[in-house]
PDB file of N, CA and C in Angstrom:
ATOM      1  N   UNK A   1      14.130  -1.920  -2.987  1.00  0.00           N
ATOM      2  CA  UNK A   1      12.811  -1.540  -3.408  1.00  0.00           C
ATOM      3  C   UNK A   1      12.363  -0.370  -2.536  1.00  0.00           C
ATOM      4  N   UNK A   2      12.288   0.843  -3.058  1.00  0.00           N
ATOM      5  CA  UNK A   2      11.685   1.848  -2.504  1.00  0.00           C
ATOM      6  C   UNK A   2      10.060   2.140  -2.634  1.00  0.00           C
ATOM      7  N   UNK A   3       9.400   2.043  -0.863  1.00  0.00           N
ATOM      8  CA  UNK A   3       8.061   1.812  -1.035  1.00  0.00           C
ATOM      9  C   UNK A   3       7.352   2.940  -0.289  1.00  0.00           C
ATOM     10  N   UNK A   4       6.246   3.371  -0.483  1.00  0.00           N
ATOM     11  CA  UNK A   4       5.608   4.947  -0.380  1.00  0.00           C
ATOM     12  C   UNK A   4       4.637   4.925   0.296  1.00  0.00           C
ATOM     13  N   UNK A   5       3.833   4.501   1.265  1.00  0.00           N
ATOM     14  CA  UNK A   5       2.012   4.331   1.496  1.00  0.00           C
ATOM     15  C   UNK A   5       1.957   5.881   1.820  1.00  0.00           C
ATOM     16  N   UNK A   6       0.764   6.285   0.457  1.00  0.00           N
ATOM     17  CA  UNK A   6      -0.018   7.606   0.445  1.00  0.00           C
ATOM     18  C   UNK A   6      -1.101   7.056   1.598  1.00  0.00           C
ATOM     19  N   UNK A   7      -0.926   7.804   2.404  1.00  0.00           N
ATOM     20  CA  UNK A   7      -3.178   7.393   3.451  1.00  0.00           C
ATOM     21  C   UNK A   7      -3.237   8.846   4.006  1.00  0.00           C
ATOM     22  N   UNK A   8      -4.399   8.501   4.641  1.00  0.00           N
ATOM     23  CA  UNK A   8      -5.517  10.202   5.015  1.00  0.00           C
ATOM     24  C   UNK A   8      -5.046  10.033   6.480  1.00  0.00           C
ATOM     25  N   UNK A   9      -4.699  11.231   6.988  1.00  0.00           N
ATOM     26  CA  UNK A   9      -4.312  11.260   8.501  1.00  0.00           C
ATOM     27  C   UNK A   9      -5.208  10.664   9.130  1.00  0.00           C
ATOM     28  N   UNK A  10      -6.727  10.959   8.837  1.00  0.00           N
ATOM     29  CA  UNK A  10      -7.892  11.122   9.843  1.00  0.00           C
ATOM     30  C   UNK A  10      -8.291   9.729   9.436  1.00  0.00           C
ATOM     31  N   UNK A  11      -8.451   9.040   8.758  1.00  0.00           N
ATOM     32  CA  UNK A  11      -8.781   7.663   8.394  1.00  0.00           C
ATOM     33  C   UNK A  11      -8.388   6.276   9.126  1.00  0.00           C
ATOM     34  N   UNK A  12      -8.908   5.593  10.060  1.00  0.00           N
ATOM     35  CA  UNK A  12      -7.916   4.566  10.365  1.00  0.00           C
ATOM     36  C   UNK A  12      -8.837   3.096   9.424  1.00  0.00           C
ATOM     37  N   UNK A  13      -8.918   3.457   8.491  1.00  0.00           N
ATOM     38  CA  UNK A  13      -9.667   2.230   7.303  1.00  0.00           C
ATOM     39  C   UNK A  13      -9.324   0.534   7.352  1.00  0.00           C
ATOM     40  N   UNK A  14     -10.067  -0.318   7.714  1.00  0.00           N
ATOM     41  CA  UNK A  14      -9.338  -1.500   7.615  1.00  0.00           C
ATOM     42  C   UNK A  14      -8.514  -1.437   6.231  1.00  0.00           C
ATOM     43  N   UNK A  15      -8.376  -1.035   5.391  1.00  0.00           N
ATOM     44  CA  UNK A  15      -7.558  -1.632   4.274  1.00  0.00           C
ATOM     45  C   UNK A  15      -6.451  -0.631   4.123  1.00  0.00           C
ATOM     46  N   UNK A  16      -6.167   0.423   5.099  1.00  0.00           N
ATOM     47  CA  UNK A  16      -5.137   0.999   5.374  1.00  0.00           C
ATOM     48  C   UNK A  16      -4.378   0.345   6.277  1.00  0.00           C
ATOM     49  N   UNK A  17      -4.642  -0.299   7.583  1.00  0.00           N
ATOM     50  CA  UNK A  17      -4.251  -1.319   8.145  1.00  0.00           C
ATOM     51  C   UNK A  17      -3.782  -2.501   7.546  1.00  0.00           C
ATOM     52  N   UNK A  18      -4.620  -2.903   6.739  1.00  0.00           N
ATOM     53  CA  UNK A  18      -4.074  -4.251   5.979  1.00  0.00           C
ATOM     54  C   UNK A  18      -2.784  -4.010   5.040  1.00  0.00           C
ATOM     55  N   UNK A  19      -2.836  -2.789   4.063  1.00  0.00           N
ATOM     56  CA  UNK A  19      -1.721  -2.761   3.722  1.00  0.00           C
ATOM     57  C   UNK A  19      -0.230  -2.566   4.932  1.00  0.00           C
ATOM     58  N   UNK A  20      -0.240  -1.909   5.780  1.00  0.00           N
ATOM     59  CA  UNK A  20       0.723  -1.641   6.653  1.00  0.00           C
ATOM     60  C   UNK A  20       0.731  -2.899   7.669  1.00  0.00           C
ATOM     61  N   UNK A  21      -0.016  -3.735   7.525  1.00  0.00           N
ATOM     62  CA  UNK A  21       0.329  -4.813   8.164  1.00  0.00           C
ATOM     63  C   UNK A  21       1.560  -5.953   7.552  1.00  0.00           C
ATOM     64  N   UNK A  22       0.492  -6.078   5.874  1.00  0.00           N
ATOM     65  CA  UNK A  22       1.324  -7.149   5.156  1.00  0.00           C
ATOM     66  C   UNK A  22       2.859  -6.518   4.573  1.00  0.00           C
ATOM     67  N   UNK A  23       2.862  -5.340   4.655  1.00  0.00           N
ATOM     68  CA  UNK A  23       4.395  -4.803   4.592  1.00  0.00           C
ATOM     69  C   UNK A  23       4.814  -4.928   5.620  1.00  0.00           C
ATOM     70  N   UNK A  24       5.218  -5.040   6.370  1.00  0.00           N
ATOM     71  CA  UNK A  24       5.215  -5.041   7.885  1.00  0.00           C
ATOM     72  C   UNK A  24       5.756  -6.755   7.939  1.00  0.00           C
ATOM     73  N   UNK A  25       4.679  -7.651   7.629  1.00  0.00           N
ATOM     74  CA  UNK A  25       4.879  -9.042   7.823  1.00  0.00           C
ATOM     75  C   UNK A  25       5.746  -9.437   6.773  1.00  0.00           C
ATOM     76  N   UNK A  26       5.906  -8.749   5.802  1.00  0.00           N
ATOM     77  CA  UNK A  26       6.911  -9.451   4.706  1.00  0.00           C
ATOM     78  C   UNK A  26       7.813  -8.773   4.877  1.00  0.00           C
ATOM     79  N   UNK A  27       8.351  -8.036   5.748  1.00  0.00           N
ATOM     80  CA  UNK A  27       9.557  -7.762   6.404  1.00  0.00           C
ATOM     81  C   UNK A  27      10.533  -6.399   5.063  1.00  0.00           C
ATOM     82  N   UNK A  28       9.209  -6.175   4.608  1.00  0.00           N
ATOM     83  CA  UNK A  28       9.558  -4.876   2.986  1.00  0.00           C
ATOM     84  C   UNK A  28       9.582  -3.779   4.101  1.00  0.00           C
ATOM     85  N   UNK A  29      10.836  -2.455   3.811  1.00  0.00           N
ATOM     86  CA  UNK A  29      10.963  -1.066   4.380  1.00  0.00           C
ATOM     87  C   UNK A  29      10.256  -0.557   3.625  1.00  0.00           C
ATOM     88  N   UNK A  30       9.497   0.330   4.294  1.00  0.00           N
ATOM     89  CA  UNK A  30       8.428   1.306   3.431  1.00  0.00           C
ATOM     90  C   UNK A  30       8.553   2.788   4.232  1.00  0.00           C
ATOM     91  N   UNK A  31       7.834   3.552   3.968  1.00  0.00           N
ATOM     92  CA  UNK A  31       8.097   5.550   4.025  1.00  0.00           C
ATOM     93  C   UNK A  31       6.013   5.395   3.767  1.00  0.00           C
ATOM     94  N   UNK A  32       5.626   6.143   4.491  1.00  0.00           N
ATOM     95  CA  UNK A  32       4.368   6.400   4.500  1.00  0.00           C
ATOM     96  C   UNK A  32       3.878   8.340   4.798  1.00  0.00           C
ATOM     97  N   UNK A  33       3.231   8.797   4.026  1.00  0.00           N
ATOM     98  CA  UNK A  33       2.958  10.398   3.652  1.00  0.00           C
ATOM     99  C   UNK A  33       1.757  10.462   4.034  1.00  0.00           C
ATOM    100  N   UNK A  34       1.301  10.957   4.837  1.00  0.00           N
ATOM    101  CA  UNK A  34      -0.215  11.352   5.140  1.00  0.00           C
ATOM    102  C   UNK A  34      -0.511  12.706   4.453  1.00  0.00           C
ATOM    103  N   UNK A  35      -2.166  12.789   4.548  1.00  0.00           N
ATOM    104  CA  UNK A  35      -2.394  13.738   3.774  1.00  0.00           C
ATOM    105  C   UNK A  35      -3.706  14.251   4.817  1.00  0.00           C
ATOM    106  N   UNK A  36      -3.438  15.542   5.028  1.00  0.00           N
ATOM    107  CA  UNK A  36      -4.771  16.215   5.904  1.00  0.00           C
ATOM    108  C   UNK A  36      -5.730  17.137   4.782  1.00  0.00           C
ATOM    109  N   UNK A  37      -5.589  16.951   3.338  1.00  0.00           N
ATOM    110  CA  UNK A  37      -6.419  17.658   3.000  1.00  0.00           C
ATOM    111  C   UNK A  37      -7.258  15.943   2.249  1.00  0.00           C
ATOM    112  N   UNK A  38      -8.568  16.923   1.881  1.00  0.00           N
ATOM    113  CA  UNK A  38     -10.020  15.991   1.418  1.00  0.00           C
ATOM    114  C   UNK A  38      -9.585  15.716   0.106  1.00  0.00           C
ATOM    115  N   UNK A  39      -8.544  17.065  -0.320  1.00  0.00           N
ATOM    116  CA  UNK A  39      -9.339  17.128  -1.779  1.00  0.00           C
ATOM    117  C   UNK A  39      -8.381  16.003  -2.887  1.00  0.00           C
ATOM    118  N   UNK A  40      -9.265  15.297  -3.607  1.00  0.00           N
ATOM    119  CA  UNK A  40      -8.661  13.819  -4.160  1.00  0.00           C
ATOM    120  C   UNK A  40      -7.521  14.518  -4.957  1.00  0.00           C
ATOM    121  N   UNK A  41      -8.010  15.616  -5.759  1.00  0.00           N
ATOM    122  CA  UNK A  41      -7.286  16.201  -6.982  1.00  0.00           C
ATOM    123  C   UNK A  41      -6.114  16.487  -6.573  1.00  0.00           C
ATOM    124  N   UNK A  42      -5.863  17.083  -5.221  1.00  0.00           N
ATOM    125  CA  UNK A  42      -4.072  17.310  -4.829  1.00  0.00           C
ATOM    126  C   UNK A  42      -3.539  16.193  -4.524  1.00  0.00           C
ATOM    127  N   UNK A  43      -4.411  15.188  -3.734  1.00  0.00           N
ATOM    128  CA  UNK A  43      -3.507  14.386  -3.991  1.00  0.00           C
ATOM    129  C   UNK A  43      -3.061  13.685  -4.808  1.00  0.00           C
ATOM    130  N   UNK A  44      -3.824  13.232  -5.532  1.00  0.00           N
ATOM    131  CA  UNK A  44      -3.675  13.103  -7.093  1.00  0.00           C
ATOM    132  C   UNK A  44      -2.429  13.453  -7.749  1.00  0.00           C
ATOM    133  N   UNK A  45      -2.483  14.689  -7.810  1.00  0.00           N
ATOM    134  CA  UNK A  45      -0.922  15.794  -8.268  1.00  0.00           C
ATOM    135  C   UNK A  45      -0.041  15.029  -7.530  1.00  0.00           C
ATOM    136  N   UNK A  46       0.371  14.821  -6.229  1.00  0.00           N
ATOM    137  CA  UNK A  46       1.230  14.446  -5.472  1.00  0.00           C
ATOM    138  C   UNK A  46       1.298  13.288  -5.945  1.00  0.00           C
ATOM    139  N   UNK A  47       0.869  12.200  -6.154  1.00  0.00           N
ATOM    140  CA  UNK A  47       1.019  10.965  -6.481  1.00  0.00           C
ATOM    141  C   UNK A  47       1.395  10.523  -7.507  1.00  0.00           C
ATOM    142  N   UNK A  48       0.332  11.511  -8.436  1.00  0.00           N
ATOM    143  CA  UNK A  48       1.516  11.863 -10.125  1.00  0.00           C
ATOM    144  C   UNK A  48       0.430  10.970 -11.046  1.00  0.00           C
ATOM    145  N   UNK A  49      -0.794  10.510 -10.148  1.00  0.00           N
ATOM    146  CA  UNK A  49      -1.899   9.972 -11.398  1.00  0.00           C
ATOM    147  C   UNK A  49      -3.452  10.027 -10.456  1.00  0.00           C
ATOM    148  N   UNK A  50      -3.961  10.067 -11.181  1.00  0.00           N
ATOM    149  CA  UNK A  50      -5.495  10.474 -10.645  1.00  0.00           C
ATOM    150  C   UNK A  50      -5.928   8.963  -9.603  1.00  0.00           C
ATOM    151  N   UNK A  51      -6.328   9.016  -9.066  1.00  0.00           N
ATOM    152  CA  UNK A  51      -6.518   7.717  -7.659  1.00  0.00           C
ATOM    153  C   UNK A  51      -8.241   8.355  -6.844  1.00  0.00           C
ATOM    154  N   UNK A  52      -8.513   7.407  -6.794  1.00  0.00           N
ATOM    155  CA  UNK A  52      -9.851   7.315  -6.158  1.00  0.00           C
ATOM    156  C   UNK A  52     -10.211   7.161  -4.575  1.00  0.00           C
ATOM    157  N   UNK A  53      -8.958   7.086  -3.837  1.00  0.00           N
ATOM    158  CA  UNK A  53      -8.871   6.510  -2.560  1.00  0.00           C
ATOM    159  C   UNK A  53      -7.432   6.172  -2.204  1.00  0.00           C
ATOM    160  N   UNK A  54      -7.504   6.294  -0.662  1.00  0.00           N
ATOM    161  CA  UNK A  54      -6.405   5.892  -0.272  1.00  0.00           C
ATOM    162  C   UNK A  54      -7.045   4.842   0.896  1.00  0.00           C
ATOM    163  N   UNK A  55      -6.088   4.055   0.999  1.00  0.00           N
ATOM    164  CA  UNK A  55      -4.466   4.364   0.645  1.00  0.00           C
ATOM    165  C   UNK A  55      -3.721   4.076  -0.846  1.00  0.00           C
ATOM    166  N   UNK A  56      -2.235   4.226  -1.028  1.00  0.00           N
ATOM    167  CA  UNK A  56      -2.066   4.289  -2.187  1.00  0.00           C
ATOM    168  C   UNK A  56      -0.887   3.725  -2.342  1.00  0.00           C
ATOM    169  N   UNK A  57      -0.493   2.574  -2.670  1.00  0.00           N
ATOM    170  CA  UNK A  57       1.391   2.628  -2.664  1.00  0.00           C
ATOM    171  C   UNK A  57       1.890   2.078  -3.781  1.00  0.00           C
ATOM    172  N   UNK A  58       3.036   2.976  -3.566  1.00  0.00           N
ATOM    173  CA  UNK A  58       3.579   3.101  -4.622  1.00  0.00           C
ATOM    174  C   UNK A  58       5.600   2.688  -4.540  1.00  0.00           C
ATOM    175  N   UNK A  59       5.215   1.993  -6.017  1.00  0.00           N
ATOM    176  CA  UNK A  59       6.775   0.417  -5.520  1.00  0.00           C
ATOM    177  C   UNK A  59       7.529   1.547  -6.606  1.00  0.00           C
ATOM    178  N   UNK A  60       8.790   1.905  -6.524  1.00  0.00           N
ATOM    179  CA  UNK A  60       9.908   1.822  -7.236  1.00  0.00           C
ATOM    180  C   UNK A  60       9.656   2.923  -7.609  1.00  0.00           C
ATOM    181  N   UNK A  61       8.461   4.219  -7.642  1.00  0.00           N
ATOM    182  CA  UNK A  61       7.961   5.445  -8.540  1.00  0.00           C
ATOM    183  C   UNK A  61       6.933   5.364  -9.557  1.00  0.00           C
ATOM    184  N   UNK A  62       6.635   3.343  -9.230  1.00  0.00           N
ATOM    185  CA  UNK A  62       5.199   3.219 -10.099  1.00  0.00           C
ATOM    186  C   UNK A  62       4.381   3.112  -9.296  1.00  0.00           C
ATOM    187  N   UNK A  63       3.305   3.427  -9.741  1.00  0.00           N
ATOM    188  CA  UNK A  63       1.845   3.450  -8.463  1.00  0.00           C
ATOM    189  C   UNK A  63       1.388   1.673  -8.555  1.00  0.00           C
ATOM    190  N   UNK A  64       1.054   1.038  -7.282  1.00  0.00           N
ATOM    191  CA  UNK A  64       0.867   0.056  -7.543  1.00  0.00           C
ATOM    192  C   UNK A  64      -0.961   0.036  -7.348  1.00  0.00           C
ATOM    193  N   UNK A  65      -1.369   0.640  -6.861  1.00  0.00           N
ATOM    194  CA  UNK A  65      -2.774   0.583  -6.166  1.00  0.00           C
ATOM    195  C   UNK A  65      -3.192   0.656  -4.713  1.00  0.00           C
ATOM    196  N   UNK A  66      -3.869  -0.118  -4.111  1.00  0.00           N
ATOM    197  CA  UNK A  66      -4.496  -0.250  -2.674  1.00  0.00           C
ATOM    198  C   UNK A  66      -4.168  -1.411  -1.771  1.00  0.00           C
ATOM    199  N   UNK A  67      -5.270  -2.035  -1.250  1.00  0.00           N
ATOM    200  CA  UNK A  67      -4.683  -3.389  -0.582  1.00  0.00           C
ATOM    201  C   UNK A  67      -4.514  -4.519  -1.512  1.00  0.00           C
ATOM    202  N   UNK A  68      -5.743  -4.528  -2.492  1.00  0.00           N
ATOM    203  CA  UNK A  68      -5.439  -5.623  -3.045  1.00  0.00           C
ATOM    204  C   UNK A  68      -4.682  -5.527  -4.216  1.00  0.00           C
ATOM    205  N   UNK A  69      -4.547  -4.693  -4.831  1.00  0.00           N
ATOM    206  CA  UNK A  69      -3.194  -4.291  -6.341  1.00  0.00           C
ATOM    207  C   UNK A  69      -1.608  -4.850  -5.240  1.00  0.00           C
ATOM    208  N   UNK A  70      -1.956  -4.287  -3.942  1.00  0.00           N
ATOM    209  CA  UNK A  70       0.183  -4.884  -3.261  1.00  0.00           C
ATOM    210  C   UNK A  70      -0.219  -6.412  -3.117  1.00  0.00           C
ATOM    211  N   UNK A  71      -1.467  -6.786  -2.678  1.00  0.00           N
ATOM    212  CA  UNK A  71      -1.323  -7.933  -2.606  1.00  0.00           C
ATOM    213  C   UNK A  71      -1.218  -8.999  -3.505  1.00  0.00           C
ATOM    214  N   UNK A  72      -1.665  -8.362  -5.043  1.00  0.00           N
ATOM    215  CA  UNK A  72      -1.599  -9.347  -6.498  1.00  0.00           C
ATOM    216  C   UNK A  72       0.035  -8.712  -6.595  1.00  0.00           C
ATOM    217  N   UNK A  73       0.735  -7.655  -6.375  1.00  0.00           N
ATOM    218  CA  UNK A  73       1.980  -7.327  -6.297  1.00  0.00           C
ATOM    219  C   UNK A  73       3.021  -8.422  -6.016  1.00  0.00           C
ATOM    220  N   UNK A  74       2.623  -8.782  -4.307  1.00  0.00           N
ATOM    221  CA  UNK A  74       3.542  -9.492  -4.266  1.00  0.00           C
ATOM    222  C   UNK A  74       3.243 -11.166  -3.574  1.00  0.00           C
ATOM    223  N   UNK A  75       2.378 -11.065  -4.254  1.00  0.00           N
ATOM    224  CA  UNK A  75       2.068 -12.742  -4.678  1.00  0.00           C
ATOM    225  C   UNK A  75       2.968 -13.366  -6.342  1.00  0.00           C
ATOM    226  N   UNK A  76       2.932 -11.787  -6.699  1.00  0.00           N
ATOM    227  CA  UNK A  76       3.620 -12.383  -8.064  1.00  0.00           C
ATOM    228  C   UNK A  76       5.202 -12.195  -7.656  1.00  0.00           C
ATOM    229  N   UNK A  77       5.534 -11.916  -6.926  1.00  0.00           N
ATOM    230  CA  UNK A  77       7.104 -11.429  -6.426  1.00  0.00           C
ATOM    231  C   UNK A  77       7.426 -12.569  -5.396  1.00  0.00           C
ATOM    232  N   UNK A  78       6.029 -13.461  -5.222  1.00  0.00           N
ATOM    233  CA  UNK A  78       6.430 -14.696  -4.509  1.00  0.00           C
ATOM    234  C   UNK A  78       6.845 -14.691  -3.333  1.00  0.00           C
ATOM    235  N   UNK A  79       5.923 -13.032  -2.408  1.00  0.00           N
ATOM    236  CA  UNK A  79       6.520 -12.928  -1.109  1.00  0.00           C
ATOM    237  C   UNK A  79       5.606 -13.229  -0.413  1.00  0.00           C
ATOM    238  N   UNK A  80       4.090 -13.837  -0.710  1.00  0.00           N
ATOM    239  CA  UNK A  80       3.314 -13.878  -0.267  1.00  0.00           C
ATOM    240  C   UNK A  80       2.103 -14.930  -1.408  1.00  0.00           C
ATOM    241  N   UNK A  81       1.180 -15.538  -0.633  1.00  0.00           N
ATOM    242  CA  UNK A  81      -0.502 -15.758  -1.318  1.00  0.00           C
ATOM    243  C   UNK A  81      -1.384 -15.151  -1.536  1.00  0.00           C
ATOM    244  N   UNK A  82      -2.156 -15.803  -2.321  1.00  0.00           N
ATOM    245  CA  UNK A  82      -3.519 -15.035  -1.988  1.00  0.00           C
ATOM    246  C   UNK A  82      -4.620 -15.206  -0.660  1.00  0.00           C
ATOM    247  N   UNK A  83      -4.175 -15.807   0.051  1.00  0.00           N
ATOM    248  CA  UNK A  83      -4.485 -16.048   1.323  1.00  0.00           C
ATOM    249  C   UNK A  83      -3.665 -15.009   2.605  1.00  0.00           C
ATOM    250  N   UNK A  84      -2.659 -14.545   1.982  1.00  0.00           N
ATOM    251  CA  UNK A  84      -1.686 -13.728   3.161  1.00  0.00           C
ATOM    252  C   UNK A  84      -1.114 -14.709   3.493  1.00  0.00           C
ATOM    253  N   UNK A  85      -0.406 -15.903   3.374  1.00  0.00           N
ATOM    254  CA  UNK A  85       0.360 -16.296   4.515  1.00  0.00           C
ATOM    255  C   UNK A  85       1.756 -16.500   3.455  1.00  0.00           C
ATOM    256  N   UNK A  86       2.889 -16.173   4.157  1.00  0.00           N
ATOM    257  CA  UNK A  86       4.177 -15.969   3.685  1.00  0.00           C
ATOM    258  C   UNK A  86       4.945 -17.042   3.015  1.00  0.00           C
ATOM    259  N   UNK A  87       5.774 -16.694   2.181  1.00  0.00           N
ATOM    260  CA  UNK A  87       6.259 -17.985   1.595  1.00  0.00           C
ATOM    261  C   UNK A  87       6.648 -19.302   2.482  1.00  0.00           C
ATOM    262  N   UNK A  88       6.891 -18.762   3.340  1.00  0.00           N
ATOM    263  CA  UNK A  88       7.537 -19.615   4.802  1.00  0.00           C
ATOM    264  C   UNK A  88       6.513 -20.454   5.072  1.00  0.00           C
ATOM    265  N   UNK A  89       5.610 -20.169   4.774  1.00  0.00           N
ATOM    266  CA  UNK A  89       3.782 -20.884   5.787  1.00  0.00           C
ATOM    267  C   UNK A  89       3.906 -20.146   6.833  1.00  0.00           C
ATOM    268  N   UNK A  90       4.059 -18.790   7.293  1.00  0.00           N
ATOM    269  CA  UNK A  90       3.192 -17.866   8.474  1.00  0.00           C
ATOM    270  C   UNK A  90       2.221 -17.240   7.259  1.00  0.00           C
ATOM    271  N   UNK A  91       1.056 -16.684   8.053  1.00  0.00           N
ATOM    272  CA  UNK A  91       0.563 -16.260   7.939  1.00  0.00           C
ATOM    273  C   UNK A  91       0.285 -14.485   7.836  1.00  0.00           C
ATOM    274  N   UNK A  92       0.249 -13.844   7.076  1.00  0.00           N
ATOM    275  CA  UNK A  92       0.109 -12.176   6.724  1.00  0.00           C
ATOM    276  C   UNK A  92      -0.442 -12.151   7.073  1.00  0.00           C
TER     277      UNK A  92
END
């Protein structure tokens, strides 16, 4: 599974954290692209669909969404709850 987190250099957002955490805890390799410009519309282009915010990741070359689109992601992929804690019983 090839995984992408789009985020803003200058941003340290809790829900930029949260995504790079729960990838991180579910033990998924990911590639992360920062972006130093404001403007939504390039990144947009770069991402390959219009997005409202980052962060942004994106599974396989499909855009999945933010924190909570990876987290309905991979609750359905059964790597995780809706609580964060891992199939194992740790906790995300």
């Amino acid at each position: 599974m090839e995984i992408i987190v789009y985020l803003h250099d200058s941003e340290h957002m809790d829900s930029t954290i949260k995504v790079l955490d729960i990838l991180k805890r579910c033990d998924l390799a990911f590639t992360f692209k920062t972006f130093k410009s404001e403007s939504i519309d390039e990144i947009s282009d770069v991402i390959g669909e219009k997005v409202r915010r980052l962060p942004q990741v994106v599974i396989d070359g499909d855009r999945v969404g933010g924190y909570y689109d990876l987290l309905e992601f991979l609750v359905n992929k059964r790597l995780t709850n809706y609580a964060g804690e891992l199939q194992d019983g740790e906790s995300a």
